[in-house]
PDB file of N, CA and C in Angstrom:
ATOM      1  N   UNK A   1      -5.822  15.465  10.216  1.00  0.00           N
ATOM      2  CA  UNK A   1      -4.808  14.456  10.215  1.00  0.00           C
ATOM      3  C   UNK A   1      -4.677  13.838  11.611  1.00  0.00           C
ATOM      4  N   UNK A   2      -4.889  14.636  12.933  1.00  0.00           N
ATOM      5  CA  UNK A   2      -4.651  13.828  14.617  1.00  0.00           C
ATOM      6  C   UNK A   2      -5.836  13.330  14.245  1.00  0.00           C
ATOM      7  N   UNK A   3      -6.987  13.547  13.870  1.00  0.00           N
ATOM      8  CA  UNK A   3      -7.683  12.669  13.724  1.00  0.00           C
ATOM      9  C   UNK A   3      -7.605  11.210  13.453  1.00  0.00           C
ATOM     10  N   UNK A   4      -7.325  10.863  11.854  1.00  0.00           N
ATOM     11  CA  UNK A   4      -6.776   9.700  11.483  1.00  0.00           C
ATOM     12  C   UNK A   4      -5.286   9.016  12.702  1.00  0.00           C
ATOM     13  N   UNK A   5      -4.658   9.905  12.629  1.00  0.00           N
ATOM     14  CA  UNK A   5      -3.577   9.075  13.386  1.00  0.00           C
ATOM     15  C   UNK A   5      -4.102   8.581  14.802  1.00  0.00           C
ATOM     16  N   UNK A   6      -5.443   9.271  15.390  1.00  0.00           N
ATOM     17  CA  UNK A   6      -5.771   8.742  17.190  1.00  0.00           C
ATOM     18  C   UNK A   6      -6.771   7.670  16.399  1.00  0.00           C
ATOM     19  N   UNK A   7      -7.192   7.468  15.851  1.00  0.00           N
ATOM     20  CA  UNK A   7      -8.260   6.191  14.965  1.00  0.00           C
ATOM     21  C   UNK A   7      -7.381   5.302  14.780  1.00  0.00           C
ATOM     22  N   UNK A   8      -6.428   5.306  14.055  1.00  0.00           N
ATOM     23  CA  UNK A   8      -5.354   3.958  14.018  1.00  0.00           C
ATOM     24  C   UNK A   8      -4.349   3.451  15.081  1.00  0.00           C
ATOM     25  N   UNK A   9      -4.275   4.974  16.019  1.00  0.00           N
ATOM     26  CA  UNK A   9      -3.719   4.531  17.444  1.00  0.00           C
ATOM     27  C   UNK A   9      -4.515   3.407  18.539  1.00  0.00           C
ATOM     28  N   UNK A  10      -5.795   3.763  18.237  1.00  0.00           N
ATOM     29  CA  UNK A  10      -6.939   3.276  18.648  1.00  0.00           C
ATOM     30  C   UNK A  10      -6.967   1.743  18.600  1.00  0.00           C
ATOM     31  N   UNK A  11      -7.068   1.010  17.345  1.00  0.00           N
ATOM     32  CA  UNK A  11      -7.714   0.333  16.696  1.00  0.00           C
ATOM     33  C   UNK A  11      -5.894  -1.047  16.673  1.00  0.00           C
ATOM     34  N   UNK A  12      -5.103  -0.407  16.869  1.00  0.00           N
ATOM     35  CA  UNK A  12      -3.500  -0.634  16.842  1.00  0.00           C
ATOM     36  C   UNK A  12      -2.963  -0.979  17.933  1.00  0.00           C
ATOM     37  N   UNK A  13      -2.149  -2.196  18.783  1.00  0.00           N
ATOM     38  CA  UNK A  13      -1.523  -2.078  19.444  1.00  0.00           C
ATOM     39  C   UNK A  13      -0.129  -0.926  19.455  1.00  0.00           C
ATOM     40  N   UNK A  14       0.487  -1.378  20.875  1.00  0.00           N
ATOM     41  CA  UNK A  14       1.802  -0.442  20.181  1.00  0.00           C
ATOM     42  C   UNK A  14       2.561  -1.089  19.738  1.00  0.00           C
ATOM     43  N   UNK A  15       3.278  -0.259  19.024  1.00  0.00           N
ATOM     44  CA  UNK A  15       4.378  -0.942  17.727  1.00  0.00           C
ATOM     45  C   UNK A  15       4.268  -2.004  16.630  1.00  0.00           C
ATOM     46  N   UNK A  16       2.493  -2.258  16.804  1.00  0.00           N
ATOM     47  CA  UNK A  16       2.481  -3.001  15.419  1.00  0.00           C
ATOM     48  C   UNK A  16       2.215  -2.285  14.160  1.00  0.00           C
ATOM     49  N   UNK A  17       2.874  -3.141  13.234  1.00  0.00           N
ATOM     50  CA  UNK A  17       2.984  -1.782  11.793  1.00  0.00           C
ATOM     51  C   UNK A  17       1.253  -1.846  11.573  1.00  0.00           C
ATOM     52  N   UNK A  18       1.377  -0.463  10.675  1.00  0.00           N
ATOM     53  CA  UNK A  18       0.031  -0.159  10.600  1.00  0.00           C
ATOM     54  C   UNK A  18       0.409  -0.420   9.313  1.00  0.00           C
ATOM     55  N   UNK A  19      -1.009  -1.127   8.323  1.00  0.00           N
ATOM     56  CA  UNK A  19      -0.604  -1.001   6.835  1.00  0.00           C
ATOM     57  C   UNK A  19      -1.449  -0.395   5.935  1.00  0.00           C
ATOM     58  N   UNK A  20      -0.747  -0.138   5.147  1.00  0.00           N
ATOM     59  CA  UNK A  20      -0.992   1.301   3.935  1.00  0.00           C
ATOM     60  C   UNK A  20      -2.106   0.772   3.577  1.00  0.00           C
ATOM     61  N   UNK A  21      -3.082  -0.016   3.497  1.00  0.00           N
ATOM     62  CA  UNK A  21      -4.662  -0.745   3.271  1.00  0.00           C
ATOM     63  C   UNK A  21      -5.372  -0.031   4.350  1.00  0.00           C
ATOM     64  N   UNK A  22      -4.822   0.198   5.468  1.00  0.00           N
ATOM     65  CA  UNK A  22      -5.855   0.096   6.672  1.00  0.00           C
ATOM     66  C   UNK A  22      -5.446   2.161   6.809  1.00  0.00           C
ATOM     67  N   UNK A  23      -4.584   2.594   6.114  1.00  0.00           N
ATOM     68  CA  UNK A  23      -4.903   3.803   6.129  1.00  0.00           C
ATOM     69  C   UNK A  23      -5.510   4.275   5.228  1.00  0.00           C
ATOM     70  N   UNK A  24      -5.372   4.009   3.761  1.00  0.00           N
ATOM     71  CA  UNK A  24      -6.358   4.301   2.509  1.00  0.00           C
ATOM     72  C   UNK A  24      -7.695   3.990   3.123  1.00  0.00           C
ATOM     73  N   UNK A  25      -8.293   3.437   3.714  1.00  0.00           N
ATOM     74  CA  UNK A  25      -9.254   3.523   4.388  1.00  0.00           C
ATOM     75  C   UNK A  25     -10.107   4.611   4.973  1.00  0.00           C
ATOM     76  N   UNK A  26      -9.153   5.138   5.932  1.00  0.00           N
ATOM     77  CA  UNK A  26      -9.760   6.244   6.287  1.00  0.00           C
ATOM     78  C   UNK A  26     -10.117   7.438   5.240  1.00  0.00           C
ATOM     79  N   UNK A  27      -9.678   7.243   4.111  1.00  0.00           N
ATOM     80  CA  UNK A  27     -10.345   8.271   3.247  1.00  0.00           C
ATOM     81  C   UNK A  27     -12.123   8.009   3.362  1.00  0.00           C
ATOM     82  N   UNK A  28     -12.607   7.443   3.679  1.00  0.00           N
ATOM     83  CA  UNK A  28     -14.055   7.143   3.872  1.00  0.00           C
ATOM     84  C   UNK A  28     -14.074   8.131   5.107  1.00  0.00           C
ATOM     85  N   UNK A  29     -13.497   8.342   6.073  1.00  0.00           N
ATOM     86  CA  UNK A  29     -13.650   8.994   7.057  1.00  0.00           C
ATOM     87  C   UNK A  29     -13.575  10.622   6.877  1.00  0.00           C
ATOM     88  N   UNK A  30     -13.406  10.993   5.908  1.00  0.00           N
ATOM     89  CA  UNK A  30     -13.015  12.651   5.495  1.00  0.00           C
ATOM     90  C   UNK A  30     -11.464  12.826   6.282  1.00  0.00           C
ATOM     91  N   UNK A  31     -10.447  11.789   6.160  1.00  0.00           N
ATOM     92  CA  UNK A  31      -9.248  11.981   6.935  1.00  0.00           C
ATOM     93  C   UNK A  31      -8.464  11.981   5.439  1.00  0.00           C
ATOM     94  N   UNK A  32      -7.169  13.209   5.805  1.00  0.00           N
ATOM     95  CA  UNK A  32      -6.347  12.966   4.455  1.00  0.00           C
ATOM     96  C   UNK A  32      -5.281  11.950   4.445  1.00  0.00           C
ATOM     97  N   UNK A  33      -5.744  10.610   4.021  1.00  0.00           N
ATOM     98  CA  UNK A  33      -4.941   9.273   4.755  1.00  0.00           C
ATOM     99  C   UNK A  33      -3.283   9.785   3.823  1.00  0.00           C
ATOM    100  N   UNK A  34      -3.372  10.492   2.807  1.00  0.00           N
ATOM    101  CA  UNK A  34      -1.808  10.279   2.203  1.00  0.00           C
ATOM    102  C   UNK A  34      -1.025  11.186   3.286  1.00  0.00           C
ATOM    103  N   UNK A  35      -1.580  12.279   4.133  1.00  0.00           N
ATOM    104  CA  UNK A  35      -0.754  12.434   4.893  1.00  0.00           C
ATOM    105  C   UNK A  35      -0.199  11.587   6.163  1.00  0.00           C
ATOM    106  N   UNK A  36      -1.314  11.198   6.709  1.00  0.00           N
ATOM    107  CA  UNK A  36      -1.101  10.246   7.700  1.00  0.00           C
ATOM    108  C   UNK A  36      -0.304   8.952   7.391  1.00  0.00           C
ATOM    109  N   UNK A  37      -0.452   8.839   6.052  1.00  0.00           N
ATOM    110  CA  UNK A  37       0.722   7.486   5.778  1.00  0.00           C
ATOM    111  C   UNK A  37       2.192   8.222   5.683  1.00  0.00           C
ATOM    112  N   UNK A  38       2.313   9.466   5.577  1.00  0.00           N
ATOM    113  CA  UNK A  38       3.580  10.011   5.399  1.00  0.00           C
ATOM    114  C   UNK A  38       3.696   9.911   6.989  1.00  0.00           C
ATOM    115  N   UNK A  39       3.250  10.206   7.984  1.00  0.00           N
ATOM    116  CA  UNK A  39       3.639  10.402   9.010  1.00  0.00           C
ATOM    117  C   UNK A  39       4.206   8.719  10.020  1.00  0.00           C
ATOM    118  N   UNK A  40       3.054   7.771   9.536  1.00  0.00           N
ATOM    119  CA  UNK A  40       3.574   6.426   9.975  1.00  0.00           C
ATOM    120  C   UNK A  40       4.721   6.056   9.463  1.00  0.00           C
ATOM    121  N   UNK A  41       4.658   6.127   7.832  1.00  0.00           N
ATOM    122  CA  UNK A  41       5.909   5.921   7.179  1.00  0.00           C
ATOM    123  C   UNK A  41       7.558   6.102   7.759  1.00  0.00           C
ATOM    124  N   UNK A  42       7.395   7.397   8.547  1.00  0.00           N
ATOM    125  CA  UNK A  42       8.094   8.622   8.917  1.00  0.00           C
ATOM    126  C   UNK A  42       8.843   7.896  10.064  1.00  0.00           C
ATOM    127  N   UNK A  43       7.226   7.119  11.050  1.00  0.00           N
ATOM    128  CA  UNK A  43       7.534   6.541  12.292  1.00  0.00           C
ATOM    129  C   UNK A  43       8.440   4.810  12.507  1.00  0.00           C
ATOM    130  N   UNK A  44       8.545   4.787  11.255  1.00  0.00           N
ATOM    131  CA  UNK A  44       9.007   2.981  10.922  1.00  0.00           C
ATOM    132  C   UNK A  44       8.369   2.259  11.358  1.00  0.00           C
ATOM    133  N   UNK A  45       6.747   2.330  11.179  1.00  0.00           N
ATOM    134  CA  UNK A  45       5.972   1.102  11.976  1.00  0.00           C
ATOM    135  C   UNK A  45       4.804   1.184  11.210  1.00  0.00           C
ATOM    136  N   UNK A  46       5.619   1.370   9.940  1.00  0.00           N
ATOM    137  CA  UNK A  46       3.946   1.169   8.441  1.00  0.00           C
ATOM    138  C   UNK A  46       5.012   0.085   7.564  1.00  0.00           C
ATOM    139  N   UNK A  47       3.435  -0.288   7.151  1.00  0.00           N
ATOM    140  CA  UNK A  47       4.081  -1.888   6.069  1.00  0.00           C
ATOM    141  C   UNK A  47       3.241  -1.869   4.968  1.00  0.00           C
ATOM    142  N   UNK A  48       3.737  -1.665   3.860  1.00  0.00           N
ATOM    143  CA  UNK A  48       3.541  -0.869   2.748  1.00  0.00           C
ATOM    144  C   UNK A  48       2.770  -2.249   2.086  1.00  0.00           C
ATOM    145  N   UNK A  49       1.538  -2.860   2.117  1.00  0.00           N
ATOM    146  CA  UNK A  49       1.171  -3.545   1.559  1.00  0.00           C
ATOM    147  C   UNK A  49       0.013  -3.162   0.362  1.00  0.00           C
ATOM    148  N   UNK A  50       0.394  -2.261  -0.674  1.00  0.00           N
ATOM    149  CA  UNK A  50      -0.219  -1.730  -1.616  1.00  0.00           C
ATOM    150  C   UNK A  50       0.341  -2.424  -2.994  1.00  0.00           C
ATOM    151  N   UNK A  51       0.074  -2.556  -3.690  1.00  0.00           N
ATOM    152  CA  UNK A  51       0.335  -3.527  -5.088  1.00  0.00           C
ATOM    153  C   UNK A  51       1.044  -2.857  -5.452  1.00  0.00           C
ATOM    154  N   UNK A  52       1.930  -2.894  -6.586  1.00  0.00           N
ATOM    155  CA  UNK A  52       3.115  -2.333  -6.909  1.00  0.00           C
ATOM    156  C   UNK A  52       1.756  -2.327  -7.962  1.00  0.00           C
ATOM    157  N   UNK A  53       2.405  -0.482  -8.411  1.00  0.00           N
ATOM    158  CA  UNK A  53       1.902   0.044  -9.793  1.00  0.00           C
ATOM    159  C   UNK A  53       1.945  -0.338 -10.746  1.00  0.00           C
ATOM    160  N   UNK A  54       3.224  -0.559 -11.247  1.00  0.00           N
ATOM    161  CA  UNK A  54       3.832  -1.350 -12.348  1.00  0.00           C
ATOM    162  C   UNK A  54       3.734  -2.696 -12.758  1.00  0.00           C
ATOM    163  N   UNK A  55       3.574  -3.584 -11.583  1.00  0.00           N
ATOM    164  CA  UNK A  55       3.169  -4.604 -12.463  1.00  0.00           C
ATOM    165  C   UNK A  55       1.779  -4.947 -12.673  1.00  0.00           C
ATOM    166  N   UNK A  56       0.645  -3.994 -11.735  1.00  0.00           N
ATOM    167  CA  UNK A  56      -0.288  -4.152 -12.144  1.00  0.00           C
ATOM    168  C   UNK A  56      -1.199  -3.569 -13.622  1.00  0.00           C
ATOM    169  N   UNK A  57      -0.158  -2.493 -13.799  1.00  0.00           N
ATOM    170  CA  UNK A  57       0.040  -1.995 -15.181  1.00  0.00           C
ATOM    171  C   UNK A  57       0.164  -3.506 -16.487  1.00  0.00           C
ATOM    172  N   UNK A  58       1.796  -3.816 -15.973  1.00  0.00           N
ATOM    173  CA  UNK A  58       2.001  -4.326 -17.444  1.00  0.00           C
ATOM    174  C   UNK A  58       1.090  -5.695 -16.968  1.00  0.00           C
ATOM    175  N   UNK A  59       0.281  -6.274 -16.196  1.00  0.00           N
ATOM    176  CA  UNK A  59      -0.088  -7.413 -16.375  1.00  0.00           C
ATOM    177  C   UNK A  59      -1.923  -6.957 -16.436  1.00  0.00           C
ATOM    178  N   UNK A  60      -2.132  -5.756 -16.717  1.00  0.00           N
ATOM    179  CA  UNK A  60      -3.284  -5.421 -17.898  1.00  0.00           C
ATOM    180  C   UNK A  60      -3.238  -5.196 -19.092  1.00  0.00           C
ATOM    181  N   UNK A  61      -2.103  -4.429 -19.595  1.00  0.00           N
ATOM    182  CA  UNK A  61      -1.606  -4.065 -21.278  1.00  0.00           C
ATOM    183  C   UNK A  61      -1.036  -4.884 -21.220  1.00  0.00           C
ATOM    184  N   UNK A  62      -0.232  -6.027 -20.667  1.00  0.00           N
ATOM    185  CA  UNK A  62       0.448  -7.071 -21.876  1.00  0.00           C
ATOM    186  C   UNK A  62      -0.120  -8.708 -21.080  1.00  0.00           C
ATOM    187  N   UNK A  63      -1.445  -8.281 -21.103  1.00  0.00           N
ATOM    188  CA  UNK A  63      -1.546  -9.931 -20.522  1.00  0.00           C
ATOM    189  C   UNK A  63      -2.141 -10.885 -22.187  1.00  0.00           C
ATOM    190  N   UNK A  64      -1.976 -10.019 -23.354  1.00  0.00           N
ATOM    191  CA  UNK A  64      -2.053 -10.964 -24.260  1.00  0.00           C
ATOM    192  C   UNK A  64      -0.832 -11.689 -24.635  1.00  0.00           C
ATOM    193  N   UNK A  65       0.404 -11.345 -23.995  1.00  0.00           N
ATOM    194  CA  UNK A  65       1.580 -11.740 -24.256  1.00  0.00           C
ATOM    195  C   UNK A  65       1.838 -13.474 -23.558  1.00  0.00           C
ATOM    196  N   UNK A  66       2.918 -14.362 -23.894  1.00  0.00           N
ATOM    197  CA  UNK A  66       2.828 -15.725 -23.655  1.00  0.00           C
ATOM    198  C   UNK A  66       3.042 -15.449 -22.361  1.00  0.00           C
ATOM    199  N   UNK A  67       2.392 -16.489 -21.587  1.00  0.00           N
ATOM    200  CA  UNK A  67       3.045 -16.663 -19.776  1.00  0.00           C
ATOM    201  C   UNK A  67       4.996 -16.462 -20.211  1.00  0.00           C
ATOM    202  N   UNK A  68       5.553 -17.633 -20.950  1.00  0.00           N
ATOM    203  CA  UNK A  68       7.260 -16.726 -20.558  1.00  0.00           C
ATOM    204  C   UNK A  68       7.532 -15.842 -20.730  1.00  0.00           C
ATOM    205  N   UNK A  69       6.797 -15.254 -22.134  1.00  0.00           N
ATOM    206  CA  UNK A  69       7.133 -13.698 -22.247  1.00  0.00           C
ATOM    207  C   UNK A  69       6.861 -12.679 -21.165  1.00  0.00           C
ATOM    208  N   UNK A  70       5.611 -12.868 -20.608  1.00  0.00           N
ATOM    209  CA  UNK A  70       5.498 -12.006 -19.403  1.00  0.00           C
ATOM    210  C   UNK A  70       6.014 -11.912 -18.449  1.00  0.00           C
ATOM    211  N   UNK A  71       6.275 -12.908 -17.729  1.00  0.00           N
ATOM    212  CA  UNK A  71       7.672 -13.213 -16.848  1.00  0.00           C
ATOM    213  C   UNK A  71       8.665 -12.834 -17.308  1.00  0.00           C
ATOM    214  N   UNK A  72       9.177 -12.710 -18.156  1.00  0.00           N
ATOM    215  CA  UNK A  72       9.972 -12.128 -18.392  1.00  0.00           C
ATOM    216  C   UNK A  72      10.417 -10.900 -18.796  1.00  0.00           C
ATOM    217  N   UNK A  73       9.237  -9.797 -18.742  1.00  0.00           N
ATOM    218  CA  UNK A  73       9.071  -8.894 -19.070  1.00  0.00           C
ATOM    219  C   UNK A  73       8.637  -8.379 -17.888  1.00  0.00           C
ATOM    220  N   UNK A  74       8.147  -9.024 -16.772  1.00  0.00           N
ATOM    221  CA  UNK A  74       8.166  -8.868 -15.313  1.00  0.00           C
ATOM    222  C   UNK A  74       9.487  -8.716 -14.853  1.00  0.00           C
ATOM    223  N   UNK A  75      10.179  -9.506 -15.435  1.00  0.00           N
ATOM    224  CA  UNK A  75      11.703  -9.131 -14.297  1.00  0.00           C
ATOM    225  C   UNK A  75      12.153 -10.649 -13.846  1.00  0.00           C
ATOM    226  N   UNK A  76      10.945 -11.675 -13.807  1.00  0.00           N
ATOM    227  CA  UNK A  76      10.841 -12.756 -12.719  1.00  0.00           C
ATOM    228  C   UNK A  76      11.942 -13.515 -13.192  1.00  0.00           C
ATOM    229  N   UNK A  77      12.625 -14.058 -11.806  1.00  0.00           N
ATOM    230  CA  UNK A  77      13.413 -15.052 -12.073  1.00  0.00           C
ATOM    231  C   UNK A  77      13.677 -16.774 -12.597  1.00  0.00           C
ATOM    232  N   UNK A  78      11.980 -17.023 -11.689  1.00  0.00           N
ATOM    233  CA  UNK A  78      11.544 -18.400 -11.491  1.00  0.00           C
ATOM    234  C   UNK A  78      10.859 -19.217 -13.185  1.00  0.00           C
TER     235      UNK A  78
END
């Protein structure tokens, strides 16, 4: 895990957020990135730019549904 975290210290100014893309990454590296995102997380200087589960869910099982229906079954306001 100091591993991954001196690689993104590295590669990172200070205090810019590190994001949850650029640590899933290091799983290529034999680093256990879900810990190391717990630890940035931890530090308030990670930016969680990972797709939300859920809607990438319902917009595979219900993309036969109408565009309003889905939006609206999204939540969306617009």
């Amino acid at each position: 895990m100091r591993r991954g975290i001196r690689i993104l210290c590295a590669v990172h100014r200070p205090g810019e957020q590190i994001r949850a893309s650029t640590i899933t990454q290091l799983t290529h590296t034999a680093v256990p990135a879900n810990h190391v995102l717990e630890v940035f997380e931890e530090l308030d200087i990670f930016l969680d730019d990972r797709p939300d589960s859920l809607d990438a869910w319902c917009e595979e099982h219900l993309s036969f549904l109408a565009p309003d229906a889905l939006s609206w079954s999204l939540g969306s306001t617009s």
